[in-house]
N, C-alpha and C. Protein backbone atom coordinates (compact mmCIF):
# COMPACT_ATOMS: atom_id res chain seq x y z
N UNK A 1 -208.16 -99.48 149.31
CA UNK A 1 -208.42 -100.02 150.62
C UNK A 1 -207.18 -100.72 151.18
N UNK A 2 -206.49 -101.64 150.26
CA UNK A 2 -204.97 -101.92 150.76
C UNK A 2 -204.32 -101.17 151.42
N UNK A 3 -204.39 -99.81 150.90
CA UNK A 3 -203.30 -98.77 151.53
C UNK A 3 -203.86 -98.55 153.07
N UNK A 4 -205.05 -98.83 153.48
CA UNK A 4 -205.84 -98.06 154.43
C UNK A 4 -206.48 -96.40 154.41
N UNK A 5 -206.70 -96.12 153.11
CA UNK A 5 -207.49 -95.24 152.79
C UNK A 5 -208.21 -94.87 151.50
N UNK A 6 -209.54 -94.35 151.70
CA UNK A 6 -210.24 -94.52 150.41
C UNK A 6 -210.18 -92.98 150.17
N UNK A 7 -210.67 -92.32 148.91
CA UNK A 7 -211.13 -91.05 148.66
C UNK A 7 -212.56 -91.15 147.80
N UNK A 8 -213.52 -90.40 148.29
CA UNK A 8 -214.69 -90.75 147.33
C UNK A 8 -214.84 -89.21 147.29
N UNK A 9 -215.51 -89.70 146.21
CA UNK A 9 -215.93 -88.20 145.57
C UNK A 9 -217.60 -88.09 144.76
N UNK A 10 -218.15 -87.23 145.07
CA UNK A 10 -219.23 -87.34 144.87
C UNK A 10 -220.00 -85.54 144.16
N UNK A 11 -220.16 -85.79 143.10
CA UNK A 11 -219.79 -84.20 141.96
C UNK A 11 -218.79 -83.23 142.78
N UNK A 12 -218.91 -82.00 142.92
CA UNK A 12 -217.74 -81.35 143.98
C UNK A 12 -217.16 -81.86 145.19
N UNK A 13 -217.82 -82.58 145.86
CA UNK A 13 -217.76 -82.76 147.11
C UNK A 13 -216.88 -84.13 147.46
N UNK A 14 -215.47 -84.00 147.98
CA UNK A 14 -214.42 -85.32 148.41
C UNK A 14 -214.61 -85.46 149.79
N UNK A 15 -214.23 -86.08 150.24
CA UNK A 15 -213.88 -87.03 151.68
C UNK A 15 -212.95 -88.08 151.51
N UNK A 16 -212.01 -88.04 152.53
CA UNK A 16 -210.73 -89.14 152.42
C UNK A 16 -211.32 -89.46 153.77
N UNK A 17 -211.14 -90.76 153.58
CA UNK A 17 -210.98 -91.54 155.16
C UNK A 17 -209.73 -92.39 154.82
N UNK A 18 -208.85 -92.16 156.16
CA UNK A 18 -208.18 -92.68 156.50
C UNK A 18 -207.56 -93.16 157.78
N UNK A 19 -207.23 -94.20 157.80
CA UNK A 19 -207.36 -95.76 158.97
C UNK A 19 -205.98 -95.39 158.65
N UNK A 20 -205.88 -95.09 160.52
CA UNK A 20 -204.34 -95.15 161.37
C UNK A 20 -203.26 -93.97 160.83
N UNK A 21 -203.67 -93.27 159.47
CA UNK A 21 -202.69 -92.46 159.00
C UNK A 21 -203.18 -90.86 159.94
N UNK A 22 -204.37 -91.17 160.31
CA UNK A 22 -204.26 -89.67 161.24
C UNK A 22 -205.10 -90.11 161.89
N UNK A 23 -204.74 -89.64 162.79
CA UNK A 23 -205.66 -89.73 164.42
C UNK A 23 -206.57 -89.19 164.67
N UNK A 24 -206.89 -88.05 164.64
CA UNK A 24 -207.80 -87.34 165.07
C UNK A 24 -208.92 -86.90 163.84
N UNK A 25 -210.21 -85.92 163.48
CA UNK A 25 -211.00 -85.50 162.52
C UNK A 25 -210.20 -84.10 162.07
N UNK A 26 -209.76 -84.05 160.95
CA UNK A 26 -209.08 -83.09 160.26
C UNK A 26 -210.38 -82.54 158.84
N UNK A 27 -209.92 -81.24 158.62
CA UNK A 27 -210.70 -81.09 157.60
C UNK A 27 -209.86 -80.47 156.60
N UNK A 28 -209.67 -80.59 154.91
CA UNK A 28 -208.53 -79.63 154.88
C UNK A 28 -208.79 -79.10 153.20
N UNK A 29 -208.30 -77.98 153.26
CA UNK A 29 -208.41 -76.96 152.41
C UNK A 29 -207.18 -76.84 151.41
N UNK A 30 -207.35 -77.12 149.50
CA UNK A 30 -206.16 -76.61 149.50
C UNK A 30 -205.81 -75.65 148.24
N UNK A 31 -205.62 -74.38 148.85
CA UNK A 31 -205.01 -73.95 148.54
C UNK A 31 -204.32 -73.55 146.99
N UNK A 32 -205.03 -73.27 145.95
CA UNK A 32 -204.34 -73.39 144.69
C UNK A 32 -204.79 -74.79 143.13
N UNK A 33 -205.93 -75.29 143.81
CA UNK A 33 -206.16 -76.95 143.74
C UNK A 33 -207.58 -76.59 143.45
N UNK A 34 -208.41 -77.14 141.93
CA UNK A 34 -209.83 -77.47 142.21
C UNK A 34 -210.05 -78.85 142.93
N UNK A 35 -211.18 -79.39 142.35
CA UNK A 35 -211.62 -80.62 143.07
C UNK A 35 -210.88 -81.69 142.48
N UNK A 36 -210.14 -81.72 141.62
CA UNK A 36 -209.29 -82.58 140.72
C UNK A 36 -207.97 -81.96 140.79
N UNK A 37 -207.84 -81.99 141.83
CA UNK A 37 -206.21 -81.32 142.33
C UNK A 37 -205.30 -80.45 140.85
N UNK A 38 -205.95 -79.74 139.86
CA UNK A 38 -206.02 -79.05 138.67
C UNK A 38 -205.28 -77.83 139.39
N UNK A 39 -204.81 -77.51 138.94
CA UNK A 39 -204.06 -75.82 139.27
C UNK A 39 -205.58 -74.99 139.06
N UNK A 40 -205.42 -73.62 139.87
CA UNK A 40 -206.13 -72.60 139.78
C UNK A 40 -205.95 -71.38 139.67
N UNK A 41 -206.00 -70.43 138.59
CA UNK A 41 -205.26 -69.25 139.16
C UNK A 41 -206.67 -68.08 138.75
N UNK A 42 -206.52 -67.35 139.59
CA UNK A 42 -205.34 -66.74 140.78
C UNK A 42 -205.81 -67.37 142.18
N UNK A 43 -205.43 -67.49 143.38
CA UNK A 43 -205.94 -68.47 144.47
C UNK A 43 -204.89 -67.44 145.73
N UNK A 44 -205.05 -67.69 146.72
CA UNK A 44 -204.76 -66.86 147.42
C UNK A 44 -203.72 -67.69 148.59
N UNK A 45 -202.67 -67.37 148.11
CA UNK A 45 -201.94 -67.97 148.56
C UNK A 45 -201.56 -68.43 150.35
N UNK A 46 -201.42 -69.23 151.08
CA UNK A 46 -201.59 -70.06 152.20
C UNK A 46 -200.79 -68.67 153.08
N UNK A 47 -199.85 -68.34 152.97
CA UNK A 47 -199.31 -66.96 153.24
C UNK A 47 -199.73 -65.69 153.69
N UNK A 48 -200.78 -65.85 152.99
CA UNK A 48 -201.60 -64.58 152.88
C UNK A 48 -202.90 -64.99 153.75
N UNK A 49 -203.27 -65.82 153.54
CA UNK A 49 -204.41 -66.97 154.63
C UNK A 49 -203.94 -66.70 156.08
N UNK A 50 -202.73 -66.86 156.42
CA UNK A 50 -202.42 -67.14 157.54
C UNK A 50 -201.99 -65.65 158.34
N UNK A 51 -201.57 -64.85 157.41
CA UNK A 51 -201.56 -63.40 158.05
C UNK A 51 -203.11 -62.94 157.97
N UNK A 52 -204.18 -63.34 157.43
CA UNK A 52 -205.43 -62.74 157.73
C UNK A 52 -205.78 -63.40 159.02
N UNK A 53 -205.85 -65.01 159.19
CA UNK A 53 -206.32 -65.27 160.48
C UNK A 53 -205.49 -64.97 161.41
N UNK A 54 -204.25 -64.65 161.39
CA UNK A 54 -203.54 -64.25 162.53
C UNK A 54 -204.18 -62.70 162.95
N UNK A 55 -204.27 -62.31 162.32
CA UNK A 55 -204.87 -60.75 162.64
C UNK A 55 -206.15 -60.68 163.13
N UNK A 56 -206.86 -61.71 163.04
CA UNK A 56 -208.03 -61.68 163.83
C UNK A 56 -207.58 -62.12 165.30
N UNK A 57 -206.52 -62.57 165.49
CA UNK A 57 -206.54 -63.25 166.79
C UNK A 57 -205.88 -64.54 166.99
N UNK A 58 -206.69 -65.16 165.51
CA UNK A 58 -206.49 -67.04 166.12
C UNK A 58 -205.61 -67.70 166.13
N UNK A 59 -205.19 -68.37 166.88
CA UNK A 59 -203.43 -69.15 167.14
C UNK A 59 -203.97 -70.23 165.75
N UNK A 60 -202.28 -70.20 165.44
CA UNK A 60 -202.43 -71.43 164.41
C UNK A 60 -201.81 -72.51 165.54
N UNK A 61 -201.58 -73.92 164.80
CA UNK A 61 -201.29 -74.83 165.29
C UNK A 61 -199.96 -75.17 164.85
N UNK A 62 -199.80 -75.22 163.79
CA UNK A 62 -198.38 -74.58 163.28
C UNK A 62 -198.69 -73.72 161.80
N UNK A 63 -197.61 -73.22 161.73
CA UNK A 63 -197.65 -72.03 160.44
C UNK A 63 -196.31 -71.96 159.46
N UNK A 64 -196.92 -71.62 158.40
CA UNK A 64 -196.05 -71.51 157.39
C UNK A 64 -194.53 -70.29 157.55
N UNK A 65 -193.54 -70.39 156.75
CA UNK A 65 -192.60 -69.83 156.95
C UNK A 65 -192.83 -68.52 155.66
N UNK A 66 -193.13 -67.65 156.22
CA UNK A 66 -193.48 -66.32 155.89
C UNK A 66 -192.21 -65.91 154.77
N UNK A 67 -191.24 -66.08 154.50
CA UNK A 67 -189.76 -65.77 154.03
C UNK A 67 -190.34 -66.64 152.82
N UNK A 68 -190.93 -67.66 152.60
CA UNK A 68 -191.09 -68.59 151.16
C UNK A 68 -191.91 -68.27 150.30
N UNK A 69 -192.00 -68.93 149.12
CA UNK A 69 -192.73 -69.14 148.46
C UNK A 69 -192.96 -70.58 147.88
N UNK A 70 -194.30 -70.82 147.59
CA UNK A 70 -194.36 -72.24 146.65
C UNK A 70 -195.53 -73.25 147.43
N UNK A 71 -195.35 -74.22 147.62
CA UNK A 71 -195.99 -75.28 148.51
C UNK A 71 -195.80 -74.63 150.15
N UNK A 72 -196.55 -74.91 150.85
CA UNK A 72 -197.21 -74.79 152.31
C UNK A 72 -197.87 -74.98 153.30
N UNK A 73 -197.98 -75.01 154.44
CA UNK A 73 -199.20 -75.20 155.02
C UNK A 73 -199.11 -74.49 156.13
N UNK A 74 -200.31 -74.57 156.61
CA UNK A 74 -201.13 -74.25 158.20
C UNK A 74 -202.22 -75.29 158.61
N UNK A 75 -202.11 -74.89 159.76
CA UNK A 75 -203.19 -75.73 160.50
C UNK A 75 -203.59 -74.87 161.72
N UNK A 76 -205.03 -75.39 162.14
CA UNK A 76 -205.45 -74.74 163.09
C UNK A 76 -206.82 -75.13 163.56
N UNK A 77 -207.08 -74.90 164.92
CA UNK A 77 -208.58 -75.99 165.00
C UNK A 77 -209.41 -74.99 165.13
N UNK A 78 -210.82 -75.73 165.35
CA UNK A 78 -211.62 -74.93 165.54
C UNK A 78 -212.09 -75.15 166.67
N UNK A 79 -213.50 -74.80 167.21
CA UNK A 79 -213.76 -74.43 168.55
C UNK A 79 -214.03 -76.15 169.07
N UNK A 80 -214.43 -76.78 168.69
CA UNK A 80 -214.72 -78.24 169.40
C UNK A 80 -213.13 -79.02 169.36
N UNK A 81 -211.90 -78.85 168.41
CA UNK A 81 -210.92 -79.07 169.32
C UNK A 81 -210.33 -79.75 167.54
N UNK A 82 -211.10 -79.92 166.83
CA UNK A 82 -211.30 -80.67 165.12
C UNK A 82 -210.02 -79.16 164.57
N UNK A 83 -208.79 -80.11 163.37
CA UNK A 83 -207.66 -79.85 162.98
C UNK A 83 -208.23 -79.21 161.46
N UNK A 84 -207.95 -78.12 161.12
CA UNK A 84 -208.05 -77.49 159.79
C UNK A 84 -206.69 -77.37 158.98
N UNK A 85 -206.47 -78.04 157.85
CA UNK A 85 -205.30 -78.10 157.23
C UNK A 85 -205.86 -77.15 156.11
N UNK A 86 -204.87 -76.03 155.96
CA UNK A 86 -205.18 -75.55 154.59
C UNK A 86 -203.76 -75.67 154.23
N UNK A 87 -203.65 -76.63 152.77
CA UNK A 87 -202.43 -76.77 152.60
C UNK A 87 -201.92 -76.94 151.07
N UNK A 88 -201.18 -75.77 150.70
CA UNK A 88 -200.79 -75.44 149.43
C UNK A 88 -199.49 -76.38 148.48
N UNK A 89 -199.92 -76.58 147.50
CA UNK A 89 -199.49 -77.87 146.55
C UNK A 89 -198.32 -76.73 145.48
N UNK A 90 -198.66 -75.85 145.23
CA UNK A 90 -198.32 -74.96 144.24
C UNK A 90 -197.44 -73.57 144.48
């Protein structure tokens, strides 16, 4: 709570709240990570995420650099205007 954010966790299911470190309702996905931020393999890399939703259409908000490998991200909202982070550790 010092820091201005908690993480609770409740069997699978986390939620971070955090005071002043982000503004808006984000939801976020990641990428390579169980629920105990544990490596996973095989997992589908943020790369490959982002050329499937691009091909449907949907603008990201920003996007990963296609040329890399390793750690990553994207973002992108959904229809009420709410920020989707899917964002790779690994």
């Amino acid at each position: 709570m010092k820091m201005n954010y908690l993480i609770m966790k409740n069997g699978d299911a986390l939620i971070g709240l955090f005071q002043v470190m982000i503004e808006n309702n984000i939801i976020t996905f990641n990428s390579g990570w169980d629920q105990n931020a544990g490596n996973v393999e095989p997992f589908d890399d943020v790369r490959e995420i982002q050329t499937h939703i691009m091909s449907k259409g949907i603008n990201l908000e920003s996007d990963a650099d296609a040329s890399t490998t390793g750690p990553a991200s994207i973002v992108l909202k959904d229809p009420d205007g709410n920020s989707i982070l899917i964002d790779q550790h690994v």
